[in-house]
N, C-alpha and C. Protein backbone atom coordinates (compact mmCIF):
# COMPACT_ATOMS: atom_id res chain seq x y z
N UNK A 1 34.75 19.73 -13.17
CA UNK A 1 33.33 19.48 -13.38
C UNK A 1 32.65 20.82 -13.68
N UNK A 2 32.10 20.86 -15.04
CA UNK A 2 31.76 22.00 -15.08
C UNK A 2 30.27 22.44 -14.25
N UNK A 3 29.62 23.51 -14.16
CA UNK A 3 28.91 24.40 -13.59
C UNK A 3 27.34 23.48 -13.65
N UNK A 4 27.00 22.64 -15.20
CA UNK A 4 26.08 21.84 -15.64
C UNK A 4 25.89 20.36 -15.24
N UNK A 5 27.29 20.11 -15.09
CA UNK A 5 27.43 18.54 -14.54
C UNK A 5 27.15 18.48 -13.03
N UNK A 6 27.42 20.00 -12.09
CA UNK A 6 27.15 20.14 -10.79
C UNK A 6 25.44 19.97 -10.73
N UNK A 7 24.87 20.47 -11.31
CA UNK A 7 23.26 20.87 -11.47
C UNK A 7 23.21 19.46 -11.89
N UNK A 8 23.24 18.91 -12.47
CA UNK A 8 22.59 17.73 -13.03
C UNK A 8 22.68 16.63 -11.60
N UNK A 9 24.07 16.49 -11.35
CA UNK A 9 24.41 16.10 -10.23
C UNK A 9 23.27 16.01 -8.71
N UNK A 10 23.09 17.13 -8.76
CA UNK A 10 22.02 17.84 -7.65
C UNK A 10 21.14 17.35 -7.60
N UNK A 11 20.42 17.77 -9.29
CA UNK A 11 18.98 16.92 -9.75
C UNK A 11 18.92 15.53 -9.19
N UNK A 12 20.10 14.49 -9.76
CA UNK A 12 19.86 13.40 -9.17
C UNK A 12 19.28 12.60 -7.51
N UNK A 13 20.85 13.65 -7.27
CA UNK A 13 20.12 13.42 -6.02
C UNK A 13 19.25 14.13 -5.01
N UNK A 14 18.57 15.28 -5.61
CA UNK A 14 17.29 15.42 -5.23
C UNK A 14 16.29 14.43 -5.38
N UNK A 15 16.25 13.82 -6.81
CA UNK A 15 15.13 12.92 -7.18
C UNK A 15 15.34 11.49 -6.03
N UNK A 16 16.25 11.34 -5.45
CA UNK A 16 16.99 9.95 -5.17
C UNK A 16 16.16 10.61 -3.79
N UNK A 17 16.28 11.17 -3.11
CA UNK A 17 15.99 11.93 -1.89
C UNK A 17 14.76 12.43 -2.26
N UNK A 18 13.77 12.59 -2.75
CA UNK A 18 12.49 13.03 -2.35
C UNK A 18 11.33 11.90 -2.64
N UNK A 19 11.79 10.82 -3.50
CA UNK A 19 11.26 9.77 -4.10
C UNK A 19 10.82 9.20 -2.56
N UNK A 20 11.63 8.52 -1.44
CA UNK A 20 11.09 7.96 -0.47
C UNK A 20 10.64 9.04 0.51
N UNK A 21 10.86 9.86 0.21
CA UNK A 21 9.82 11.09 1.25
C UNK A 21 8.63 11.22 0.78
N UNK A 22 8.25 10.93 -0.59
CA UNK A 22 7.30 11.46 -1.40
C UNK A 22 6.33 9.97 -1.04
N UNK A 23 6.68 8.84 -1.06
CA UNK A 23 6.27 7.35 -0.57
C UNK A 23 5.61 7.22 0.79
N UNK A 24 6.72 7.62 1.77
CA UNK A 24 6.45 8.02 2.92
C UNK A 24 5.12 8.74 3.51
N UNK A 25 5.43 9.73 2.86
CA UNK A 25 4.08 10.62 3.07
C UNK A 25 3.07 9.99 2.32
N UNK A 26 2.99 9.54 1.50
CA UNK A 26 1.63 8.71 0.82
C UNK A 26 1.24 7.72 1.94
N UNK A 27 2.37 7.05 1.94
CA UNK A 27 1.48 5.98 2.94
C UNK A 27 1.29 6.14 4.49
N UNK A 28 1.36 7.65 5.06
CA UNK A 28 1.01 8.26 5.69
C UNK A 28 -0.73 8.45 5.49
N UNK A 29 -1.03 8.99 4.43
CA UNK A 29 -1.89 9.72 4.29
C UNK A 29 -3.00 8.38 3.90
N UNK A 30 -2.58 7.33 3.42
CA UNK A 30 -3.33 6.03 2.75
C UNK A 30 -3.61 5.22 3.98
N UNK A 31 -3.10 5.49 5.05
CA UNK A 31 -2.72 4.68 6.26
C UNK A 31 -3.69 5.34 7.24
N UNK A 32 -3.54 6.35 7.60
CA UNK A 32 -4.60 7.41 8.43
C UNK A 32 -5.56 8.57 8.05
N UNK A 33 -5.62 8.81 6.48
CA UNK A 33 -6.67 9.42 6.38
C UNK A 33 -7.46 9.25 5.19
N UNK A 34 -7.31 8.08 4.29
CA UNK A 34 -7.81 7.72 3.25
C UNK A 34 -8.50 6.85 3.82
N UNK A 35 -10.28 6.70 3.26
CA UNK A 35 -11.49 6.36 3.23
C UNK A 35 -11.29 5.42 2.81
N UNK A 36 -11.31 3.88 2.98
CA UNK A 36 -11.55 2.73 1.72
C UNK A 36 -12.86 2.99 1.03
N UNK A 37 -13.07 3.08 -0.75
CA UNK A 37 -14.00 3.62 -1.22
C UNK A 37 -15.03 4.60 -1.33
N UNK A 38 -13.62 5.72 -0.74
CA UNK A 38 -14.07 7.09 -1.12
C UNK A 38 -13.06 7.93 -1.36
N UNK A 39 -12.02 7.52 -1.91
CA UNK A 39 -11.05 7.79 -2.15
C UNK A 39 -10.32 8.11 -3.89
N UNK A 40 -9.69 8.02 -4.54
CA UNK A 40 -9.09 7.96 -5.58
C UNK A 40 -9.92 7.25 -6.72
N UNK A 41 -9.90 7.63 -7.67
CA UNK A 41 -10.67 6.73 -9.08
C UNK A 41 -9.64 6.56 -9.88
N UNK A 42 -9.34 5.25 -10.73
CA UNK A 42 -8.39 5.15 -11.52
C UNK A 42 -8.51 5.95 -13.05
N UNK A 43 -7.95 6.28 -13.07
CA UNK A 43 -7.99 7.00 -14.92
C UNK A 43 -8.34 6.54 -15.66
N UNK A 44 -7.64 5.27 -15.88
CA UNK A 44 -8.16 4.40 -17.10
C UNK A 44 -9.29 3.49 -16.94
N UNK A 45 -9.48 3.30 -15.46
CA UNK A 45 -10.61 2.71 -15.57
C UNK A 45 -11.79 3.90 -16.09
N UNK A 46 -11.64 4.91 -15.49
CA UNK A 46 -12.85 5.82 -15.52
C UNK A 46 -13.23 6.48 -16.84
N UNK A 47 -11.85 6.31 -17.84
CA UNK A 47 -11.88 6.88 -19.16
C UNK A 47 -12.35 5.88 -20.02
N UNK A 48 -10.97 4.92 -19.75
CA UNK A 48 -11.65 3.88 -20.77
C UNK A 48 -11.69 3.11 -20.66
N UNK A 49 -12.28 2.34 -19.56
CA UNK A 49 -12.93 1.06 -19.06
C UNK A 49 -12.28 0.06 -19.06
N UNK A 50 -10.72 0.09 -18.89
CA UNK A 50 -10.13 -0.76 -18.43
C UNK A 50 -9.09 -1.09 -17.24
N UNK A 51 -9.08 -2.24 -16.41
CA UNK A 51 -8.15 -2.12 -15.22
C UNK A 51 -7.30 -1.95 -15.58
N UNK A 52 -6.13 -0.50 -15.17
CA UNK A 52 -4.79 -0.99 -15.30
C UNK A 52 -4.34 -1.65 -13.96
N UNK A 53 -2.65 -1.67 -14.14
CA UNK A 53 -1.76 -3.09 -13.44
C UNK A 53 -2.05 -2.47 -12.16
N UNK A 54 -2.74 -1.05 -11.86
CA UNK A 54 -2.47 -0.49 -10.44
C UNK A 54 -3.87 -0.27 -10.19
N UNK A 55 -5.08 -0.78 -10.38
CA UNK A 55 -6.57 -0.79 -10.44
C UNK A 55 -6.28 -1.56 -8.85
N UNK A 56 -7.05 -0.52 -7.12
CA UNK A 56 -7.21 -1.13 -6.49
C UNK A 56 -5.89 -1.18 -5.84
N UNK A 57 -5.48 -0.33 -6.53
CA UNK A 57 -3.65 -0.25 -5.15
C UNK A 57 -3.67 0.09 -4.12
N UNK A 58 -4.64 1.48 -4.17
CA UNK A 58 -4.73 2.26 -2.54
C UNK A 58 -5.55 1.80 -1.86
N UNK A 59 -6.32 0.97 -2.46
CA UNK A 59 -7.70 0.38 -1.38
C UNK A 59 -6.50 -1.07 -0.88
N UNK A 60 -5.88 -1.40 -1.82
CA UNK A 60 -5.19 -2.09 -1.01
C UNK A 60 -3.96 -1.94 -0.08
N UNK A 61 -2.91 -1.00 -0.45
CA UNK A 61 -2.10 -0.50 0.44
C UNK A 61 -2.85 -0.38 1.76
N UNK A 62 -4.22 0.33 1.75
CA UNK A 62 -4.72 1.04 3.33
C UNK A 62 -5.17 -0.28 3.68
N UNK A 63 -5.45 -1.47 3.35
CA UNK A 63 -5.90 -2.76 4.10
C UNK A 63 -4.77 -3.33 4.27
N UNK A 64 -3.69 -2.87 3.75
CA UNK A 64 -1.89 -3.83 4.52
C UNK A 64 -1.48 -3.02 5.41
N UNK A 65 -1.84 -1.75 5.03
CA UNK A 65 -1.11 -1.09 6.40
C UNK A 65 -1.74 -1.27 7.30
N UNK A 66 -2.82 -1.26 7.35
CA UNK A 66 -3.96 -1.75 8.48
C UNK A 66 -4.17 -3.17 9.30
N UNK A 67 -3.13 -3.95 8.59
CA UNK A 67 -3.17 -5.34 8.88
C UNK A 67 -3.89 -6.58 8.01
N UNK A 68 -4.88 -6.12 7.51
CA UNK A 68 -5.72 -6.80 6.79
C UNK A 68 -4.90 -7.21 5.66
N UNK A 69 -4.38 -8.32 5.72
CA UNK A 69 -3.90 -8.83 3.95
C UNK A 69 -4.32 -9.44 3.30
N UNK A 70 -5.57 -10.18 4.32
CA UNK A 70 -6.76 -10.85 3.00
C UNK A 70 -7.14 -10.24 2.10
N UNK A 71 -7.77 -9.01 2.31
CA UNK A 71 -8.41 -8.35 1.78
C UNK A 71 -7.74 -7.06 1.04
N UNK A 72 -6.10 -7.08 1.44
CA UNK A 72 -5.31 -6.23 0.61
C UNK A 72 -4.95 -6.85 -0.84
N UNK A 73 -4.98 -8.32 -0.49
CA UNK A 73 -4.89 -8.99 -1.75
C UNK A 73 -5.62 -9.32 -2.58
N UNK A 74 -7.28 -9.20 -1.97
CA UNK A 74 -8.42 -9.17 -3.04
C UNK A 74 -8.39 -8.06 -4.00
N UNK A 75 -7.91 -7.29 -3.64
CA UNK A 75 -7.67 -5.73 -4.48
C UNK A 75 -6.59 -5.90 -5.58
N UNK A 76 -5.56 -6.65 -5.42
CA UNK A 76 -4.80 -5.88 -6.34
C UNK A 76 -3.73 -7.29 -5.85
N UNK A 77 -3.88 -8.53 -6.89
CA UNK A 77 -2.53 -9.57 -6.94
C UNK A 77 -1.29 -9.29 -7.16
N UNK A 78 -1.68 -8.17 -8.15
CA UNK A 78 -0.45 -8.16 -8.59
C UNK A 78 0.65 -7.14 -8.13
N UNK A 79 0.49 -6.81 -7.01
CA UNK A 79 1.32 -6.18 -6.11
C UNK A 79 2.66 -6.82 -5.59
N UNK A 80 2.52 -8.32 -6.08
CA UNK A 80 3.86 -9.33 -5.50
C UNK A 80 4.55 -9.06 -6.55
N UNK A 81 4.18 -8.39 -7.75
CA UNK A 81 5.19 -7.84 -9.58
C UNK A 81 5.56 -6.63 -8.86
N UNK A 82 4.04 -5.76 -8.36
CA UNK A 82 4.29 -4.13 -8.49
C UNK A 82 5.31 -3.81 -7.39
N UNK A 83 5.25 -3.80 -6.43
CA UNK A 83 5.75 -3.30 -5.48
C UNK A 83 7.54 -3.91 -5.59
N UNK A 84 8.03 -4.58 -5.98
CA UNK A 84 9.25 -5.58 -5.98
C UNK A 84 10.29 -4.61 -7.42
N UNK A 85 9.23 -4.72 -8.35
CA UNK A 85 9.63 -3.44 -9.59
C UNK A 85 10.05 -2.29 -9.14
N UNK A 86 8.67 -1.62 -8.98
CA UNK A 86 8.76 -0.24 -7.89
C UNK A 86 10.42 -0.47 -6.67
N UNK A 87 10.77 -1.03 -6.08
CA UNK A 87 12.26 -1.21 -5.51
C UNK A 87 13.17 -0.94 -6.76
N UNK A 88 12.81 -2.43 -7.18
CA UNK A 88 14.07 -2.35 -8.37
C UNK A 88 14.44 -0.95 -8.98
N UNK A 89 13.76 -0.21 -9.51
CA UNK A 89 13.30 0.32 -10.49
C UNK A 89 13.98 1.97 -9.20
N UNK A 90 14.20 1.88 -8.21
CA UNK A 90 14.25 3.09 -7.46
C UNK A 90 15.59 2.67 -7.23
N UNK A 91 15.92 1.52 -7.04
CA UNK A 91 17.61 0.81 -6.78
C UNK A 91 18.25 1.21 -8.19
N UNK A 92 17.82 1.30 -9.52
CA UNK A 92 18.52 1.68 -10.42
C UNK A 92 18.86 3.28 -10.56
N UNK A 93 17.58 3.74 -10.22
CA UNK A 93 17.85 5.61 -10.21
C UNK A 93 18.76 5.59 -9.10
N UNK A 94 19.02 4.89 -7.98
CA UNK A 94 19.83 5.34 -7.13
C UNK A 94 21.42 5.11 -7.71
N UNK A 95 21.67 4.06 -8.19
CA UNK A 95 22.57 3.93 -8.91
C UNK A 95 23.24 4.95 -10.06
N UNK A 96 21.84 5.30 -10.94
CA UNK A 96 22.24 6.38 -11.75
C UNK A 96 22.72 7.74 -11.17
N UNK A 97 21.83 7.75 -10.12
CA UNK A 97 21.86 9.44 -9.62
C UNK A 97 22.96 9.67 -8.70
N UNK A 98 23.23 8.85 -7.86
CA UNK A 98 24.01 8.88 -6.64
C UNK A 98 25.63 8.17 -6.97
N UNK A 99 25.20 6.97 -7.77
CA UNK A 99 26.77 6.17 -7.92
C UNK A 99 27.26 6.56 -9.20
N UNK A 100 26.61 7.88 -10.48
CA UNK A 100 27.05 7.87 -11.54
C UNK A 100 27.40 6.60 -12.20
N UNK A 101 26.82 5.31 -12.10
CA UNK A 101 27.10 4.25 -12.50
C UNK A 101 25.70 3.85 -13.57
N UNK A 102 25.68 3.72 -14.76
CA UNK A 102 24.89 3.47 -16.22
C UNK A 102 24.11 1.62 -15.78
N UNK A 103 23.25 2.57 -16.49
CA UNK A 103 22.61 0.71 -16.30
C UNK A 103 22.86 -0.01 -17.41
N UNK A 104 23.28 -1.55 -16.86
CA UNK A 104 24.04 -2.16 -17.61
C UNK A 104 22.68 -3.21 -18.44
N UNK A 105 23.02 -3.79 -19.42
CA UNK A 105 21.85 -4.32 -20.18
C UNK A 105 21.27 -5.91 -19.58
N UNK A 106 22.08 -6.15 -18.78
CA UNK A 106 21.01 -6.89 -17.97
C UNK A 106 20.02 -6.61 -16.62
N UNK A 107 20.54 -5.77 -16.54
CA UNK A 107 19.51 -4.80 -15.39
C UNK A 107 18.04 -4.26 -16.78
N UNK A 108 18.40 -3.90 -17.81
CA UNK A 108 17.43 -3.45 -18.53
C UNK A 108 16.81 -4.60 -18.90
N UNK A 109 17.51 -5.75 -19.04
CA UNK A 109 16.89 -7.01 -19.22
C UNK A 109 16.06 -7.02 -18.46
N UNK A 110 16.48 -6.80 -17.13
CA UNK A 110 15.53 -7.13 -15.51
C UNK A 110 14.17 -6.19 -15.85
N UNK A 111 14.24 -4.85 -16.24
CA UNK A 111 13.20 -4.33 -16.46
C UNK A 111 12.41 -4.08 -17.37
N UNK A 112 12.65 -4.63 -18.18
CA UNK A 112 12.14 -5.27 -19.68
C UNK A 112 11.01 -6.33 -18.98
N UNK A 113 11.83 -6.90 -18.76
CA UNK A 113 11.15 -8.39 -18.47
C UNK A 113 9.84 -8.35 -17.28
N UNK A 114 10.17 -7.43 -16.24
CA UNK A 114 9.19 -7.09 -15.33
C UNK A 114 8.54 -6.38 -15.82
N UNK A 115 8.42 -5.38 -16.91
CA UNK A 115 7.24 -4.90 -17.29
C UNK A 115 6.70 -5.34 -17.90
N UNK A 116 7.04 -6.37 -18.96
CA UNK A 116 6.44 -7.41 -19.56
C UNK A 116 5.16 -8.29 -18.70
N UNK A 117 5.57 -8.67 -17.49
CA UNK A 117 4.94 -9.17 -16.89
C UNK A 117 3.76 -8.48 -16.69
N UNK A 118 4.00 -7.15 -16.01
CA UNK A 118 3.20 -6.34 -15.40
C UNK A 118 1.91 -5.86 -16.74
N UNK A 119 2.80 -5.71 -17.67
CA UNK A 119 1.36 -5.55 -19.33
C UNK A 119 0.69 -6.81 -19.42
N UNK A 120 1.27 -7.74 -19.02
CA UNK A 120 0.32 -9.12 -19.76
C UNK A 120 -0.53 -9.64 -18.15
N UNK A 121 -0.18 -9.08 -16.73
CA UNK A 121 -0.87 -8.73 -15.91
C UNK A 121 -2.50 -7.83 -16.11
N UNK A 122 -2.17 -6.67 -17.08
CA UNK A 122 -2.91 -5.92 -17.36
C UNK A 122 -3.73 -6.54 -18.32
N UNK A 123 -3.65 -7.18 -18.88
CA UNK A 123 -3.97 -7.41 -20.21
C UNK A 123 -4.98 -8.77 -19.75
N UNK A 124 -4.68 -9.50 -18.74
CA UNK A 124 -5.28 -10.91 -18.68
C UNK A 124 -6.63 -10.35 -17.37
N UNK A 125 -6.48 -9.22 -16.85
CA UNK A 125 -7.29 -8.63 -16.03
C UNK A 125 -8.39 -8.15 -16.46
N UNK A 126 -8.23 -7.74 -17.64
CA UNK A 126 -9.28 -7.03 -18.21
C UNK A 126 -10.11 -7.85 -19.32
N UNK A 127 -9.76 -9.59 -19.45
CA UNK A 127 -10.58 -10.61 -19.99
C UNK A 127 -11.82 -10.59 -19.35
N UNK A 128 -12.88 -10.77 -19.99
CA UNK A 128 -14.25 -11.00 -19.43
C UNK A 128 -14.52 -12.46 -19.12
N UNK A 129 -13.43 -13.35 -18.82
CA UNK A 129 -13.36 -14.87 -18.44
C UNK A 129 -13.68 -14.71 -17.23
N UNK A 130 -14.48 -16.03 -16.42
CA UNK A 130 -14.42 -16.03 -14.96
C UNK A 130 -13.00 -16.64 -13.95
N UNK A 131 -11.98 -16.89 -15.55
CA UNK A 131 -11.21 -17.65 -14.65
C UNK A 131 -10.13 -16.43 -13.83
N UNK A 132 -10.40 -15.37 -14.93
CA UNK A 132 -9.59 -14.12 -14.37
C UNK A 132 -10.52 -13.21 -13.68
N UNK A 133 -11.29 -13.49 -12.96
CA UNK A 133 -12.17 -12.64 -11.98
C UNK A 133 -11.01 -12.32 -10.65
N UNK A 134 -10.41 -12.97 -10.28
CA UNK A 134 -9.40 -12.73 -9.29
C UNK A 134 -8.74 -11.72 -9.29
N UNK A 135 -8.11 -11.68 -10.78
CA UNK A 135 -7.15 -10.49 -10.92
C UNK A 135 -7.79 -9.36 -10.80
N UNK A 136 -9.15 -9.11 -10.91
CA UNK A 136 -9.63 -7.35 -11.02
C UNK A 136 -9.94 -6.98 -9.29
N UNK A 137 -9.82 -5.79 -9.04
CA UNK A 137 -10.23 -5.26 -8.07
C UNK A 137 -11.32 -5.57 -7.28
C-alpha cells in the first residue's frame, strides 16, 4: 500500500469519526444553549425567499430534544425524509471509508430516489397554496 493510499485511508476514517462527534456536539449545543427564535437564519430563505428542505430544523431539533414533538413537527415535516437520509447517507461513507467497499447502484438508486423526494419536498413547500401551509416552518 503505497504512502497515498495510507493518507487517503486516514482521511476516511477521520471523516467516518468526526461526522458523529461533529452531530453530537450540535445537538449539544441545540439542546442546551440555542434560543428557539434567536438563533440561526436559513440562507436561502434570507437570500432568496425560499424554504429549503431544512427551513426550521433547529427550531425543531431543540423542541425534540426537549420533548416537545408537537411542535418539533410544526417546524419541519419533513424530517421523517431528512433525518432517515442523513443515516443512510453516513451508513454509505462508512462503508466507503472504513469497509473500502464502492457503492453499488442500488444504494445510489436509494439515494437518488431520497433526494428526489426531499427536492419535490422543497419544491411543494414553497407553493403559495393553503393546502401546503403545513409544510413551511
Amino acid at each position: 500500500m503505497s504512502f497515498t493510499d495510507k493518507l487517503n485511508k486516514k482521511i476516511k476514517i477521520g471523516i467516518v469519526i468526526i461526522f458523529p462527534l461533529v452531530v453530537v456536539l450540535l445537538m449539544i449545543y441545540v439542546k442546551y444553549f440555542y434560543k428557539a427564535g434567536y438563533g440561526t437564519e436559513c440562507f436561502t430563505y434570507r437570500y432568496l425567499g425560499i424554504y429549503c428542505m431544512g427551513c426550521g430544523s433547529t427550531r425543531q431539533l431543540h423542541y425534540l430534544l426537549n420533548g416537545d414533538i408537537k411542535t418539533a413537527i410544526n417546524y419541519n415535516v419533513g424530517a421523517v425524509i431528512i433525518y432517515p437520509t442523513f443515516i443512510y447517507l453516513y451508513y454509505l461513507i462508512v462503508r466507503w471509508g472504513v469497509q473500502d467497499k464502492e457503492i453499488t447502484t442500488k444504494q445510489a438508486y436509494i439515494l437518488a430516489i431520497l433526494a428526489g423526494i426531499l427536492l419535490l419536498y422543497m419544491i411543494l413547500r414553497n407553493i403559495p397554496l393553503s393546502v401546503f401551509e403545513i409544510l413551511r416552518p
